[in-house]
N, C-alpha and C. Protein backbone atom coordinates (compact mmCIF):
# COMPACT_ATOMS: atom_id res chain seq x y z
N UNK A 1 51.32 168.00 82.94
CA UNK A 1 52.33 168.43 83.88
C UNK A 1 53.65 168.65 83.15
N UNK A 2 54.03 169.47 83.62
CA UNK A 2 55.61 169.97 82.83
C UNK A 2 56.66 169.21 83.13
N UNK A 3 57.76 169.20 82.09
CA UNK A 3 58.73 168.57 82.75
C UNK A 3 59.66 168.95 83.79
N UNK A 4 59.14 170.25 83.51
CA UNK A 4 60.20 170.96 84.36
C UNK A 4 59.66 171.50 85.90
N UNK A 5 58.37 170.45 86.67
CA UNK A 5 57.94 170.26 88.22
C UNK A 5 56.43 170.76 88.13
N UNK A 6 55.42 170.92 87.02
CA UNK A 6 54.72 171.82 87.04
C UNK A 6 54.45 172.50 85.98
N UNK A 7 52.48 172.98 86.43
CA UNK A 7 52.01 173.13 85.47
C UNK A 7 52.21 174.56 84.59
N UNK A 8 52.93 175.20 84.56
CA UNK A 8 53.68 176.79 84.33
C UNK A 8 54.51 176.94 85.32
N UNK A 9 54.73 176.20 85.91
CA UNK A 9 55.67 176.51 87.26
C UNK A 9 56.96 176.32 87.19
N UNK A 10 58.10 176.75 87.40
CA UNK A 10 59.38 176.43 87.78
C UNK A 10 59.70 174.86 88.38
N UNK A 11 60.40 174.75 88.40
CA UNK A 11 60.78 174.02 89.64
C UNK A 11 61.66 174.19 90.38
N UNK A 12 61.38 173.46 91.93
CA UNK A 12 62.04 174.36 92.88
C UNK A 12 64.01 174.49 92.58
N UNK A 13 64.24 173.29 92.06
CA UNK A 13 65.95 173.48 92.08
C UNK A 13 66.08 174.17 90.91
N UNK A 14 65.33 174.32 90.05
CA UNK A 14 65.57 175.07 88.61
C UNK A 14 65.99 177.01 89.16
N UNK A 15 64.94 177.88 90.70
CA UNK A 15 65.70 178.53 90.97
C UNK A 15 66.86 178.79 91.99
N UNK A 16 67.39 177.57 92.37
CA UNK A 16 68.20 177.58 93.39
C UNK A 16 69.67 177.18 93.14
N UNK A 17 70.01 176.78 91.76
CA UNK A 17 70.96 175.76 91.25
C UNK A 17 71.52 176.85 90.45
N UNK A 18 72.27 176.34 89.53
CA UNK A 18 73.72 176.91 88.70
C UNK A 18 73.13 177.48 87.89
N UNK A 19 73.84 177.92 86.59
CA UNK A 19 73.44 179.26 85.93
C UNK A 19 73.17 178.16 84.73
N UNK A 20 73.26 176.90 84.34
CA UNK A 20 72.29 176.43 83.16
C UNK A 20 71.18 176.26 83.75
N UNK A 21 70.47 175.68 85.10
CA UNK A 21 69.05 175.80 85.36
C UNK A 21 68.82 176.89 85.59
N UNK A 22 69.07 178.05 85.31
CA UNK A 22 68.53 179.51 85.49
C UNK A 22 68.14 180.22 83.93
N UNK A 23 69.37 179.85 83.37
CA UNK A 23 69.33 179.65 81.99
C UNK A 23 67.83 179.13 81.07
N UNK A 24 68.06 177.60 81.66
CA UNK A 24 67.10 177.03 80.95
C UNK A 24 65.86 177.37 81.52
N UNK A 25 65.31 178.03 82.50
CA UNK A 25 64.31 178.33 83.15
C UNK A 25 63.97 179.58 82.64
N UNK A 26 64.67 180.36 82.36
CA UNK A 26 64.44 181.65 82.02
C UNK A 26 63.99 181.62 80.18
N UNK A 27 64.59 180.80 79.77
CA UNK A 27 64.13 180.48 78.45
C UNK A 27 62.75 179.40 77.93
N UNK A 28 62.64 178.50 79.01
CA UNK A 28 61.67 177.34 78.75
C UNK A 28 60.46 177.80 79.63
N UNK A 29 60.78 178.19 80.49
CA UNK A 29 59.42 178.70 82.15
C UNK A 29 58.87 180.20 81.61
N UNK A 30 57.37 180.39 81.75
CA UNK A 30 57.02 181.79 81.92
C UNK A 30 57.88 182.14 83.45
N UNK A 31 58.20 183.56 83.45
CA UNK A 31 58.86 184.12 84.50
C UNK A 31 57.76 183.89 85.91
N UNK A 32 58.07 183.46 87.07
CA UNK A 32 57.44 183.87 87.94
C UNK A 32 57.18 184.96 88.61
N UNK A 33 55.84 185.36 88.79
CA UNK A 33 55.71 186.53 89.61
C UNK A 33 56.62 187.17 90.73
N UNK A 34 56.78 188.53 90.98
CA UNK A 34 57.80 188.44 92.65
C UNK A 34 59.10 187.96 92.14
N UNK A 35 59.27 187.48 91.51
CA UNK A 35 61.09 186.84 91.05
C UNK A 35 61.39 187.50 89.98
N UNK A 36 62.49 188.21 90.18
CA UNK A 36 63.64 188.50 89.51
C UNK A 36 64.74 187.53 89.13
N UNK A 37 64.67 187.28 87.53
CA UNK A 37 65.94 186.58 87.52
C UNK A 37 66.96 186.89 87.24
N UNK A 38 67.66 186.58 87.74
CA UNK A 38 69.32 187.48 87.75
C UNK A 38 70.74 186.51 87.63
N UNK A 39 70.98 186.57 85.99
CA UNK A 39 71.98 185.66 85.89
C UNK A 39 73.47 186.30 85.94
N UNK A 40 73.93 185.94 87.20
CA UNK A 40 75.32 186.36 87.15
C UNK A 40 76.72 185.99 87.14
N UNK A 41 76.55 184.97 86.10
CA UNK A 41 77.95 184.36 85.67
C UNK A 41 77.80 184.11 84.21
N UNK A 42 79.25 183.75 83.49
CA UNK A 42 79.15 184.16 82.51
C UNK A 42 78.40 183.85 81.41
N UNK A 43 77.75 183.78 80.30
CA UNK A 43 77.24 183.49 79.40
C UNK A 43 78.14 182.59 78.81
N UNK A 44 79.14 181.98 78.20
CA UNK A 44 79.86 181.35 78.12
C UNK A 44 79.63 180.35 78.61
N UNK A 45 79.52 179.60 79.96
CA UNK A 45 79.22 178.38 80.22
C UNK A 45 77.73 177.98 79.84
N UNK A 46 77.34 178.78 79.02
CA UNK A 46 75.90 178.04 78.22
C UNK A 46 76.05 178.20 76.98
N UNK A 47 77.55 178.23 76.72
CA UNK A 47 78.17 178.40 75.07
C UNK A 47 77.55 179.63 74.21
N UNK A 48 77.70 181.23 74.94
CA UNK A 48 78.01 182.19 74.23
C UNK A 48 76.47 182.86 74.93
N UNK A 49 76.63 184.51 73.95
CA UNK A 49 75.60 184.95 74.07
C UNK A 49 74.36 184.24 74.43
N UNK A 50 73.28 184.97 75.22
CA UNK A 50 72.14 184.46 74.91
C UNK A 50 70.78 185.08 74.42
N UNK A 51 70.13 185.60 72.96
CA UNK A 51 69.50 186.81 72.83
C UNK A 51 68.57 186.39 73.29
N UNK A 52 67.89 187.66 73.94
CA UNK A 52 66.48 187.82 74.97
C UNK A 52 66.98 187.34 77.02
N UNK A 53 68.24 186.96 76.50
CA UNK A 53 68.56 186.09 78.06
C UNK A 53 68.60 187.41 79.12
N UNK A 54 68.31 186.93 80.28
CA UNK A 54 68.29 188.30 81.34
C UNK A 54 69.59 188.20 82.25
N UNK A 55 70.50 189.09 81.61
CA UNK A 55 72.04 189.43 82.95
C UNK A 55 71.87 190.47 83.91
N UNK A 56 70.51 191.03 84.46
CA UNK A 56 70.36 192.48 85.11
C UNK A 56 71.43 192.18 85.86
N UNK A 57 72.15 193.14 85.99
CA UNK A 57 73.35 193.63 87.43
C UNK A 57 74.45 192.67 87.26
N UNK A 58 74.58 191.68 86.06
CA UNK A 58 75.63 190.92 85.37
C UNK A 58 76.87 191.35 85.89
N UNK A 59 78.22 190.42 86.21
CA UNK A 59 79.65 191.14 86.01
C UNK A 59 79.98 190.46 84.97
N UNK A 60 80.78 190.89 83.81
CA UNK A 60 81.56 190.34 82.87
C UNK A 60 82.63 191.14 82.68
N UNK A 61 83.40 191.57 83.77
CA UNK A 61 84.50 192.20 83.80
C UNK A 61 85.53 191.43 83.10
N UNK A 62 86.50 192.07 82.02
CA UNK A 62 87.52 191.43 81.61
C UNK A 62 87.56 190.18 80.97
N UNK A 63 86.03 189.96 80.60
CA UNK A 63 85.78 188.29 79.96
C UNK A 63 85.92 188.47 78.38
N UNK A 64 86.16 187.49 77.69
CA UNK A 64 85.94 187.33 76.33
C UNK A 64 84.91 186.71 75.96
N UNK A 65 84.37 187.98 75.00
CA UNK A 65 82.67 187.94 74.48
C UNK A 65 82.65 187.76 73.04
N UNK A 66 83.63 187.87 72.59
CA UNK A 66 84.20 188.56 71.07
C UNK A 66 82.58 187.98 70.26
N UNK A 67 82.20 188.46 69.26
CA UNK A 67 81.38 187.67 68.49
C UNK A 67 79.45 187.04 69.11
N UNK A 68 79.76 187.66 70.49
CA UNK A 68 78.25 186.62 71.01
C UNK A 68 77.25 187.81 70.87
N UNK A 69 75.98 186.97 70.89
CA UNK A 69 74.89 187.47 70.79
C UNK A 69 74.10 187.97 71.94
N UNK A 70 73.99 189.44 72.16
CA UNK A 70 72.81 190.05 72.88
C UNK A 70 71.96 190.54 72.85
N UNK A 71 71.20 190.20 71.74
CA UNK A 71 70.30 190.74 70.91
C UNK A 71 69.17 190.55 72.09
N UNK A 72 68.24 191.60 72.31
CA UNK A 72 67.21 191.46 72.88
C UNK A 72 67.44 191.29 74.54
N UNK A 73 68.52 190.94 74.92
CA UNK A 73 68.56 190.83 76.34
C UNK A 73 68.61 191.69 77.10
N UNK A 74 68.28 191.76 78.34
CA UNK A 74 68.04 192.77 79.65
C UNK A 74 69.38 192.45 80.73
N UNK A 75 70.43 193.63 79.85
CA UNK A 75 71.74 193.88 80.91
C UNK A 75 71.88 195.31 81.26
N UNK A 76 70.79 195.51 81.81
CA UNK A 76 70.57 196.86 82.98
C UNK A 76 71.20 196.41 83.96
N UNK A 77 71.94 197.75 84.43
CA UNK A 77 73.00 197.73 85.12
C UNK A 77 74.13 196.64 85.28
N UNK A 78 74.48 195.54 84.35
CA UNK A 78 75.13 195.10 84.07
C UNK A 78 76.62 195.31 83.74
N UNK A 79 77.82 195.13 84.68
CA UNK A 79 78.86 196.00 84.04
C UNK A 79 80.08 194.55 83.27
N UNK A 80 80.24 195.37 82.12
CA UNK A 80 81.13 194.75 81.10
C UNK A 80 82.28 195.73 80.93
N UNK A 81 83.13 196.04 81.89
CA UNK A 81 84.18 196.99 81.65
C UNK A 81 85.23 196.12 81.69
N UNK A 82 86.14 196.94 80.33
CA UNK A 82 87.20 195.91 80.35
C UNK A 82 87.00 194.43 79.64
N UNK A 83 86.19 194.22 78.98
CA UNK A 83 85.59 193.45 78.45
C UNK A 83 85.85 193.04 76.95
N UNK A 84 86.24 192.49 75.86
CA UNK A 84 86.64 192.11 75.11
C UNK A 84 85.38 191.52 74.05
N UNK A 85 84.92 192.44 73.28
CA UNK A 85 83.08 192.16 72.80
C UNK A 85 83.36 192.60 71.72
N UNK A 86 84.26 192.45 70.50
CA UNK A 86 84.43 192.48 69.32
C UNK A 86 83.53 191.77 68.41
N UNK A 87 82.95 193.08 67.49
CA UNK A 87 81.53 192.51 66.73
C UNK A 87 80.18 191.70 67.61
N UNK A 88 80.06 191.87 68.77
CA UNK A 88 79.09 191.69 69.64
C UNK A 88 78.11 192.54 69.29
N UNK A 89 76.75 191.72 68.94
CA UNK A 89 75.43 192.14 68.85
C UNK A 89 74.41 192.42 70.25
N UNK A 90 74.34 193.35 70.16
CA UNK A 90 73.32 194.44 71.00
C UNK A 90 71.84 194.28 70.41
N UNK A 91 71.56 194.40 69.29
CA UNK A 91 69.96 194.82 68.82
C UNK A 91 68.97 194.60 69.49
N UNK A 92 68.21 195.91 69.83
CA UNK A 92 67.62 195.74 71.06
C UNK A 92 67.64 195.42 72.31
N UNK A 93 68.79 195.68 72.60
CA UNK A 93 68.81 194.85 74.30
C UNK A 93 68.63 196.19 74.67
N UNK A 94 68.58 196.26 76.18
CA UNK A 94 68.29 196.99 76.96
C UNK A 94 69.78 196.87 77.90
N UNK A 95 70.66 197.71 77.94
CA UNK A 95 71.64 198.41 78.46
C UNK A 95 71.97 199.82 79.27
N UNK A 96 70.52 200.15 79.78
CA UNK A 96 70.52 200.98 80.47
C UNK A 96 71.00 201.03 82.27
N UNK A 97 72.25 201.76 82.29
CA UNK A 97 72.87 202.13 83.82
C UNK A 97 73.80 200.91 83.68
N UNK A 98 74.37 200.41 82.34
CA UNK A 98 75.06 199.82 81.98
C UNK A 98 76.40 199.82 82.46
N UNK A 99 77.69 199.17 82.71
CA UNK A 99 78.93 200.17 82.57
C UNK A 99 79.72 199.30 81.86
N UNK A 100 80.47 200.07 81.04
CA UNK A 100 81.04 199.20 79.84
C UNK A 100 82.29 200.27 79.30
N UNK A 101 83.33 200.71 80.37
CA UNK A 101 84.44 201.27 80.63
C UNK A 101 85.73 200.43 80.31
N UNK A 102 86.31 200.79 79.40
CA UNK A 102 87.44 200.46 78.44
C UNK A 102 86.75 199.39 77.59
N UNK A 103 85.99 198.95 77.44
CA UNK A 103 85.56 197.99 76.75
C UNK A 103 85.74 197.91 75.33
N UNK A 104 86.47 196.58 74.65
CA UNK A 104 86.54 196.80 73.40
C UNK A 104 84.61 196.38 72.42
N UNK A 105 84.26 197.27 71.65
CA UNK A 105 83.06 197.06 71.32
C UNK A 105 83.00 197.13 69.97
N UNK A 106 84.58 197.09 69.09
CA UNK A 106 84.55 197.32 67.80
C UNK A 106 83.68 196.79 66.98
N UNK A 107 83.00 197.74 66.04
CA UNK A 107 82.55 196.75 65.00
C UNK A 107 80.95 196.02 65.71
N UNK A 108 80.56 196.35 66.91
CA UNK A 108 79.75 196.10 67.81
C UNK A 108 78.54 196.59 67.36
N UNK A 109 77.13 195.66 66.91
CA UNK A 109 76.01 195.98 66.57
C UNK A 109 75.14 196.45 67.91
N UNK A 110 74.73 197.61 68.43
CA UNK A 110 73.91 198.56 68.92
C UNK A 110 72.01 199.04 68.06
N UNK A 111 72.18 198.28 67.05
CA UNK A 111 70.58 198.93 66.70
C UNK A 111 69.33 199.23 67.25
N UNK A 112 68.96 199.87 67.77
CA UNK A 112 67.98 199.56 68.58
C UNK A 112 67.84 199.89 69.84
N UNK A 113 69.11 199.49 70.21
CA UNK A 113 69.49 199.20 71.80
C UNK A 113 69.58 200.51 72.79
N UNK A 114 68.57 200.07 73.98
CA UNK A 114 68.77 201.24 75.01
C UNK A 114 70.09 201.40 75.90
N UNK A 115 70.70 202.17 75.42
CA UNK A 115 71.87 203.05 76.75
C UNK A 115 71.58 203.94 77.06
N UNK A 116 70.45 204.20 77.63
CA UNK A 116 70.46 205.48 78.40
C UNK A 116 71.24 205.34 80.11
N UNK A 117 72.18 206.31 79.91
CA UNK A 117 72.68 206.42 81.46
C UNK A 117 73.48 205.56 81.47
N UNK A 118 74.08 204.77 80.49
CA UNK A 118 75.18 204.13 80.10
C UNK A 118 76.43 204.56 80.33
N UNK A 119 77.57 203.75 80.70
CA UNK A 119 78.58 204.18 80.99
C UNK A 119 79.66 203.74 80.49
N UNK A 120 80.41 204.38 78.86
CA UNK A 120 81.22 203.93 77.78
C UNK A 120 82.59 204.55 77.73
N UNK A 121 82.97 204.99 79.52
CA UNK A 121 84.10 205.84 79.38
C UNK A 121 85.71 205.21 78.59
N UNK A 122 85.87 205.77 77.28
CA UNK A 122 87.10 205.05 76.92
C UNK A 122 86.38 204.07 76.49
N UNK A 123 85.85 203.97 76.09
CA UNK A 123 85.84 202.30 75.39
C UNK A 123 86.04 202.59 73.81
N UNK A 124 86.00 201.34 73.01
CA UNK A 124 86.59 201.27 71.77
C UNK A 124 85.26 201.03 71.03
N UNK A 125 84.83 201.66 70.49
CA UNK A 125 83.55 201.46 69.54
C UNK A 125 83.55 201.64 68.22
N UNK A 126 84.86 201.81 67.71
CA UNK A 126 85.33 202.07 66.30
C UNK A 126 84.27 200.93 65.34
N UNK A 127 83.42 201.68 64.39
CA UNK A 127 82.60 201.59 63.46
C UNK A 127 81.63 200.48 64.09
N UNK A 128 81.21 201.03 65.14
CA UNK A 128 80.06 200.69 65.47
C UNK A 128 78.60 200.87 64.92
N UNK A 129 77.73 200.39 65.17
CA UNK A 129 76.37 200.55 64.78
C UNK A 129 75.23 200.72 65.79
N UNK A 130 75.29 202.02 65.74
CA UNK A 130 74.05 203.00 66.71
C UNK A 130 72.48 203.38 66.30
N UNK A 131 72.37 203.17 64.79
CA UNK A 131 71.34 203.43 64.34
C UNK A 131 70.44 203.18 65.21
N UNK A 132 69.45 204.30 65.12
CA UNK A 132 68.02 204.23 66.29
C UNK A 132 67.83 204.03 67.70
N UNK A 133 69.63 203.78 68.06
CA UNK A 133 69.38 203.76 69.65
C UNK A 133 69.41 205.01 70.71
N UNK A 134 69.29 204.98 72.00
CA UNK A 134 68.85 205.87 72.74
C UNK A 134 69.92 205.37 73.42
N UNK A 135 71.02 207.02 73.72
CA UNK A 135 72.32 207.32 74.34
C UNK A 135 72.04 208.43 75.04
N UNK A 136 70.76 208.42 75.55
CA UNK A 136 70.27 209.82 76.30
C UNK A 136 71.02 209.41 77.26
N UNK A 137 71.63 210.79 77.83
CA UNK A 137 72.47 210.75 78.94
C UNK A 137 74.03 209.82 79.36
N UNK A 138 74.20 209.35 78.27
CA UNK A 138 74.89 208.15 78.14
C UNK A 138 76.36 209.02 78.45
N UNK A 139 77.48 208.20 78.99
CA UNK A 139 78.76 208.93 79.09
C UNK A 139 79.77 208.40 78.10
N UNK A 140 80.22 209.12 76.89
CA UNK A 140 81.20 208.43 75.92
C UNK A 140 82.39 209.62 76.30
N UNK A 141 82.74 210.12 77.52
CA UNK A 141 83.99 210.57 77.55
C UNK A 141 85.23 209.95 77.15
N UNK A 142 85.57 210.29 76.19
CA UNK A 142 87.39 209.71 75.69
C UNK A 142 87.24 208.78 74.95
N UNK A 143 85.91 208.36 73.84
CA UNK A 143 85.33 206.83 73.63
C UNK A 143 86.16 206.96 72.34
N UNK A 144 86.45 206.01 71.34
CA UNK A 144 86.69 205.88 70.40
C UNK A 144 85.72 205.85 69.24
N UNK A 145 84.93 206.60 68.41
CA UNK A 145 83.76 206.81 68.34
C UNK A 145 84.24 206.46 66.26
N UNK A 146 85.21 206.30 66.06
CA UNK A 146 85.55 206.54 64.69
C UNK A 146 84.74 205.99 63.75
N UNK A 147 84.07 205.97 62.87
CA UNK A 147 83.50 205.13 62.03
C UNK A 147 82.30 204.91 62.19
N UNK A 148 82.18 205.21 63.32
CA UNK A 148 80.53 204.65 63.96
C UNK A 148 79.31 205.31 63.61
N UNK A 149 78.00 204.36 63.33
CA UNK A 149 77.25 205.46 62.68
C UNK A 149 76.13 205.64 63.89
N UNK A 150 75.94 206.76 63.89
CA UNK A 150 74.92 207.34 65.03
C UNK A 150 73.68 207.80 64.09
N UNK A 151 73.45 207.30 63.27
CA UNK A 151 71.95 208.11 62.50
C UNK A 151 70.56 207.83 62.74
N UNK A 152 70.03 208.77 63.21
CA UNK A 152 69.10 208.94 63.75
C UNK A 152 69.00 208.30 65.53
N UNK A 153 70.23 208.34 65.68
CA UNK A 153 70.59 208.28 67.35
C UNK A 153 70.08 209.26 68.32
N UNK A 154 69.49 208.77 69.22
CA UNK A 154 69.24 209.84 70.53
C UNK A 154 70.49 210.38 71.07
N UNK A 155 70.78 211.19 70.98
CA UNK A 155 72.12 211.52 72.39
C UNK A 155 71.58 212.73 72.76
N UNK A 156 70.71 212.83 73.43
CA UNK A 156 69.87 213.96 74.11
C UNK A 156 71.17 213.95 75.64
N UNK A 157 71.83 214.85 76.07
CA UNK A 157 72.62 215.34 77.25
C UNK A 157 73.46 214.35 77.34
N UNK A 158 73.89 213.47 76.44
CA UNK A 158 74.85 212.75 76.23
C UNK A 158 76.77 213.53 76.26
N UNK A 159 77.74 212.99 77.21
CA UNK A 159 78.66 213.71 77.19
C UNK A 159 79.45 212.76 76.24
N UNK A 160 79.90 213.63 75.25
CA UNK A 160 80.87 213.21 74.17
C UNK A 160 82.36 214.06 74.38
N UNK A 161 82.56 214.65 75.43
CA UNK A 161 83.38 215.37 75.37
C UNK A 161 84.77 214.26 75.14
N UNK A 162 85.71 214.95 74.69
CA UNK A 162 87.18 214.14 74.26
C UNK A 162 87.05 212.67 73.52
N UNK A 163 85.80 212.78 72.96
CA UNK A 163 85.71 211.55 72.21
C UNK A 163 86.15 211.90 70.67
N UNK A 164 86.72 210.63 70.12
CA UNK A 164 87.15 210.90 68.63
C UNK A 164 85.95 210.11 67.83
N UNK A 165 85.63 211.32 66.69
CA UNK A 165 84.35 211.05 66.04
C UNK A 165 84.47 211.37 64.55
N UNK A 166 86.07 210.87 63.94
CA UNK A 166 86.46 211.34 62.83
C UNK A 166 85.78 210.22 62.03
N UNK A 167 85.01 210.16 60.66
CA UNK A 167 84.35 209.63 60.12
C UNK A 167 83.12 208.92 60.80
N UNK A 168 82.44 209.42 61.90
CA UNK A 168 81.54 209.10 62.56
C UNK A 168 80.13 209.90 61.72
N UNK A 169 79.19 208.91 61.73
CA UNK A 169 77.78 209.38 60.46
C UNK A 169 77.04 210.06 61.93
N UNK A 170 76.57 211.27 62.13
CA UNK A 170 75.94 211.70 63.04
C UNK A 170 74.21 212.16 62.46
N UNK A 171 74.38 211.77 60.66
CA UNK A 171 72.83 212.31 60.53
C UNK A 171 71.88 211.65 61.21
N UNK A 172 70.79 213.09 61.47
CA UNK A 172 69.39 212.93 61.67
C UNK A 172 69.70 212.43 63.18
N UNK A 173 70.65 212.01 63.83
CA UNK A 173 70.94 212.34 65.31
C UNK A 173 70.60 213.28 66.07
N UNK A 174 70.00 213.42 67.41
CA UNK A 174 69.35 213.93 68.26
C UNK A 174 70.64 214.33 69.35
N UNK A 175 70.81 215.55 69.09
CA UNK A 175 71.97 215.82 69.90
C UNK A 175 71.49 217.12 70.89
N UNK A 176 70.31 217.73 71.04
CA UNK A 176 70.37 218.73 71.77
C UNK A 176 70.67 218.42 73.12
N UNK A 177 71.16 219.05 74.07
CA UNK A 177 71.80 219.21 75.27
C UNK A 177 73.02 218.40 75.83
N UNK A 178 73.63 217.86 74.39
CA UNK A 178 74.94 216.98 74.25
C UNK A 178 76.59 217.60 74.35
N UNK A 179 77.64 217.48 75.39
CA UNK A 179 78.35 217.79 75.42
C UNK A 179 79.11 217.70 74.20
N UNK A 180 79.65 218.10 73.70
CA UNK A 180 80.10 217.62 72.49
C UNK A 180 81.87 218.48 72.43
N UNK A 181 82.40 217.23 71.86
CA UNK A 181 83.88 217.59 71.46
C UNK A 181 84.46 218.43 70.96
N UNK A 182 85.76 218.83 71.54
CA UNK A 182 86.18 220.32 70.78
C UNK A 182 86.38 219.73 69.51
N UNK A 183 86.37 220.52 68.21
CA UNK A 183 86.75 220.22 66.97
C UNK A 183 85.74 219.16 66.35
N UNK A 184 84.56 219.47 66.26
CA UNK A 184 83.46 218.59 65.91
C UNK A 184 83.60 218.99 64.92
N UNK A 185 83.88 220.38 64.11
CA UNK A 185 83.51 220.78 62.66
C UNK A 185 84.90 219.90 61.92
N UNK A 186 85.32 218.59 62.36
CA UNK A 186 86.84 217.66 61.46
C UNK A 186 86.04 216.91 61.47
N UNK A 187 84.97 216.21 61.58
CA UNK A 187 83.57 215.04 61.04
C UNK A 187 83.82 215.16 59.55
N UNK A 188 84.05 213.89 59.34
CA UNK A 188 84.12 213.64 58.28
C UNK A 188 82.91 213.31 57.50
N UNK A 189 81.99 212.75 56.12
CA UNK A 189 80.68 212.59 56.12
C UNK A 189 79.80 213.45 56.78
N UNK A 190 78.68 213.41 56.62
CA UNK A 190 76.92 214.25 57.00
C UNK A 190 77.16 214.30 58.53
N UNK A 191 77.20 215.69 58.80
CA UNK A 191 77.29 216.49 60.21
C UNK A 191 76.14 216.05 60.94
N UNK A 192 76.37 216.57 62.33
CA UNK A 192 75.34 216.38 63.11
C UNK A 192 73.93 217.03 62.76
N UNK A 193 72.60 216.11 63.12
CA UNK A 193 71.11 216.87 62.48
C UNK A 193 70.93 218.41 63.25
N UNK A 194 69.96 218.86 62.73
CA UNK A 194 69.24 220.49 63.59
C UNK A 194 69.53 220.38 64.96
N UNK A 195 69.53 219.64 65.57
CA UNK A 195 69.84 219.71 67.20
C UNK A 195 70.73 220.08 67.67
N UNK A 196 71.76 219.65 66.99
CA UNK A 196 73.36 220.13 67.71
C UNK A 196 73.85 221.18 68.01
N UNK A 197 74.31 221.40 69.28
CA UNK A 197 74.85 222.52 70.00
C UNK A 197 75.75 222.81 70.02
């Protein structure tokens, strides 16, 4: 028998209680069938990131993230706008229908990680790390894009319009049906791959 009420089972206050028994349930318990877990307060009161942890539909509006780990976690539709996530690791998480509007994301590890349908209006992503992720459809209107390397990035109908992308690595990036910024030919380093429009 588990300690935690059962033989694979939850226990009952583990889903009814605060966000460390949701926490620790979501990390120690196979998921139960029919249940969605949905942690929506901050990561912080379980002392920082949590990689693989599930925030679907998360608010972390205006919180300080600087440095934590989201490697692997599921923050679909999760919005972090306004948010303060300096050098914050992404790899692999799943960030799709995301919104993450003014958000500082400098220096912010992305490898991997799904944004599709993501929403990065204005945010600060200066020398970020995009390698291999999927920005299909993603919105980086007005983003701060400087430094950041997009190689071998999806941005399939991705709007980049008024984004600054001066020393931004766009090789082997997937850009067909991508809005793209006036004055793209001031890229500094290896231009966008065959796709670009």
């Amino acid at each position: 028998m588990s300690a935690l009420g059962g033989e694979g089972r939850c226990c009952r206050s583990c889903w009814s209680s605060a966000l460390l028994l949701a926490l620790r349930c979501g990390l120690l318990c196979p998921p139960r069938k029919g249940i969605r877990q949905e942690v929506l307060a901050s990561p912080r009161a379980a002392g920082g990131g949590v990689p693989g942890g599930i925030f679907y539909g998360a608010r972390f509006q205006f919180k300080n993230l600087n440095f934590d780990n989201f490697s692997e976690a599921d923050l679909r539709e999760a919005d972090l706008s306004a948010a303060d996530m300096y050098k914050a690791e992404f790899r692999n998480a799943d960030l799709r229908d995301a919104q993450l509007r003014s958000t500082n994301l400098r220096d912010a590890d992305f490898r991997g990680a799904n944004l599709s349908r993501a929403v990065l209006l204005k945010a600060n992503l200066r020398g970020a790390d995009f390698r291999g992720a999927n920005l299909t459809q993603a919105v980086l209107l007005k983003a701060n894009l400087r430094d950041a390397d997009f190689s071998g990035a999806l941005l399939r109908a991705t709007d980049l319009r008024g984004a600054r992308l001066k020393g931004a690595k766009l090789a082997d990036a997937h850009l067909d049906g991508a809005l793209l910024p006036a004055g793209l030919g001031e890229l500094e380093g290896p231009g966008p791959g065959p796709d670009a429009r």
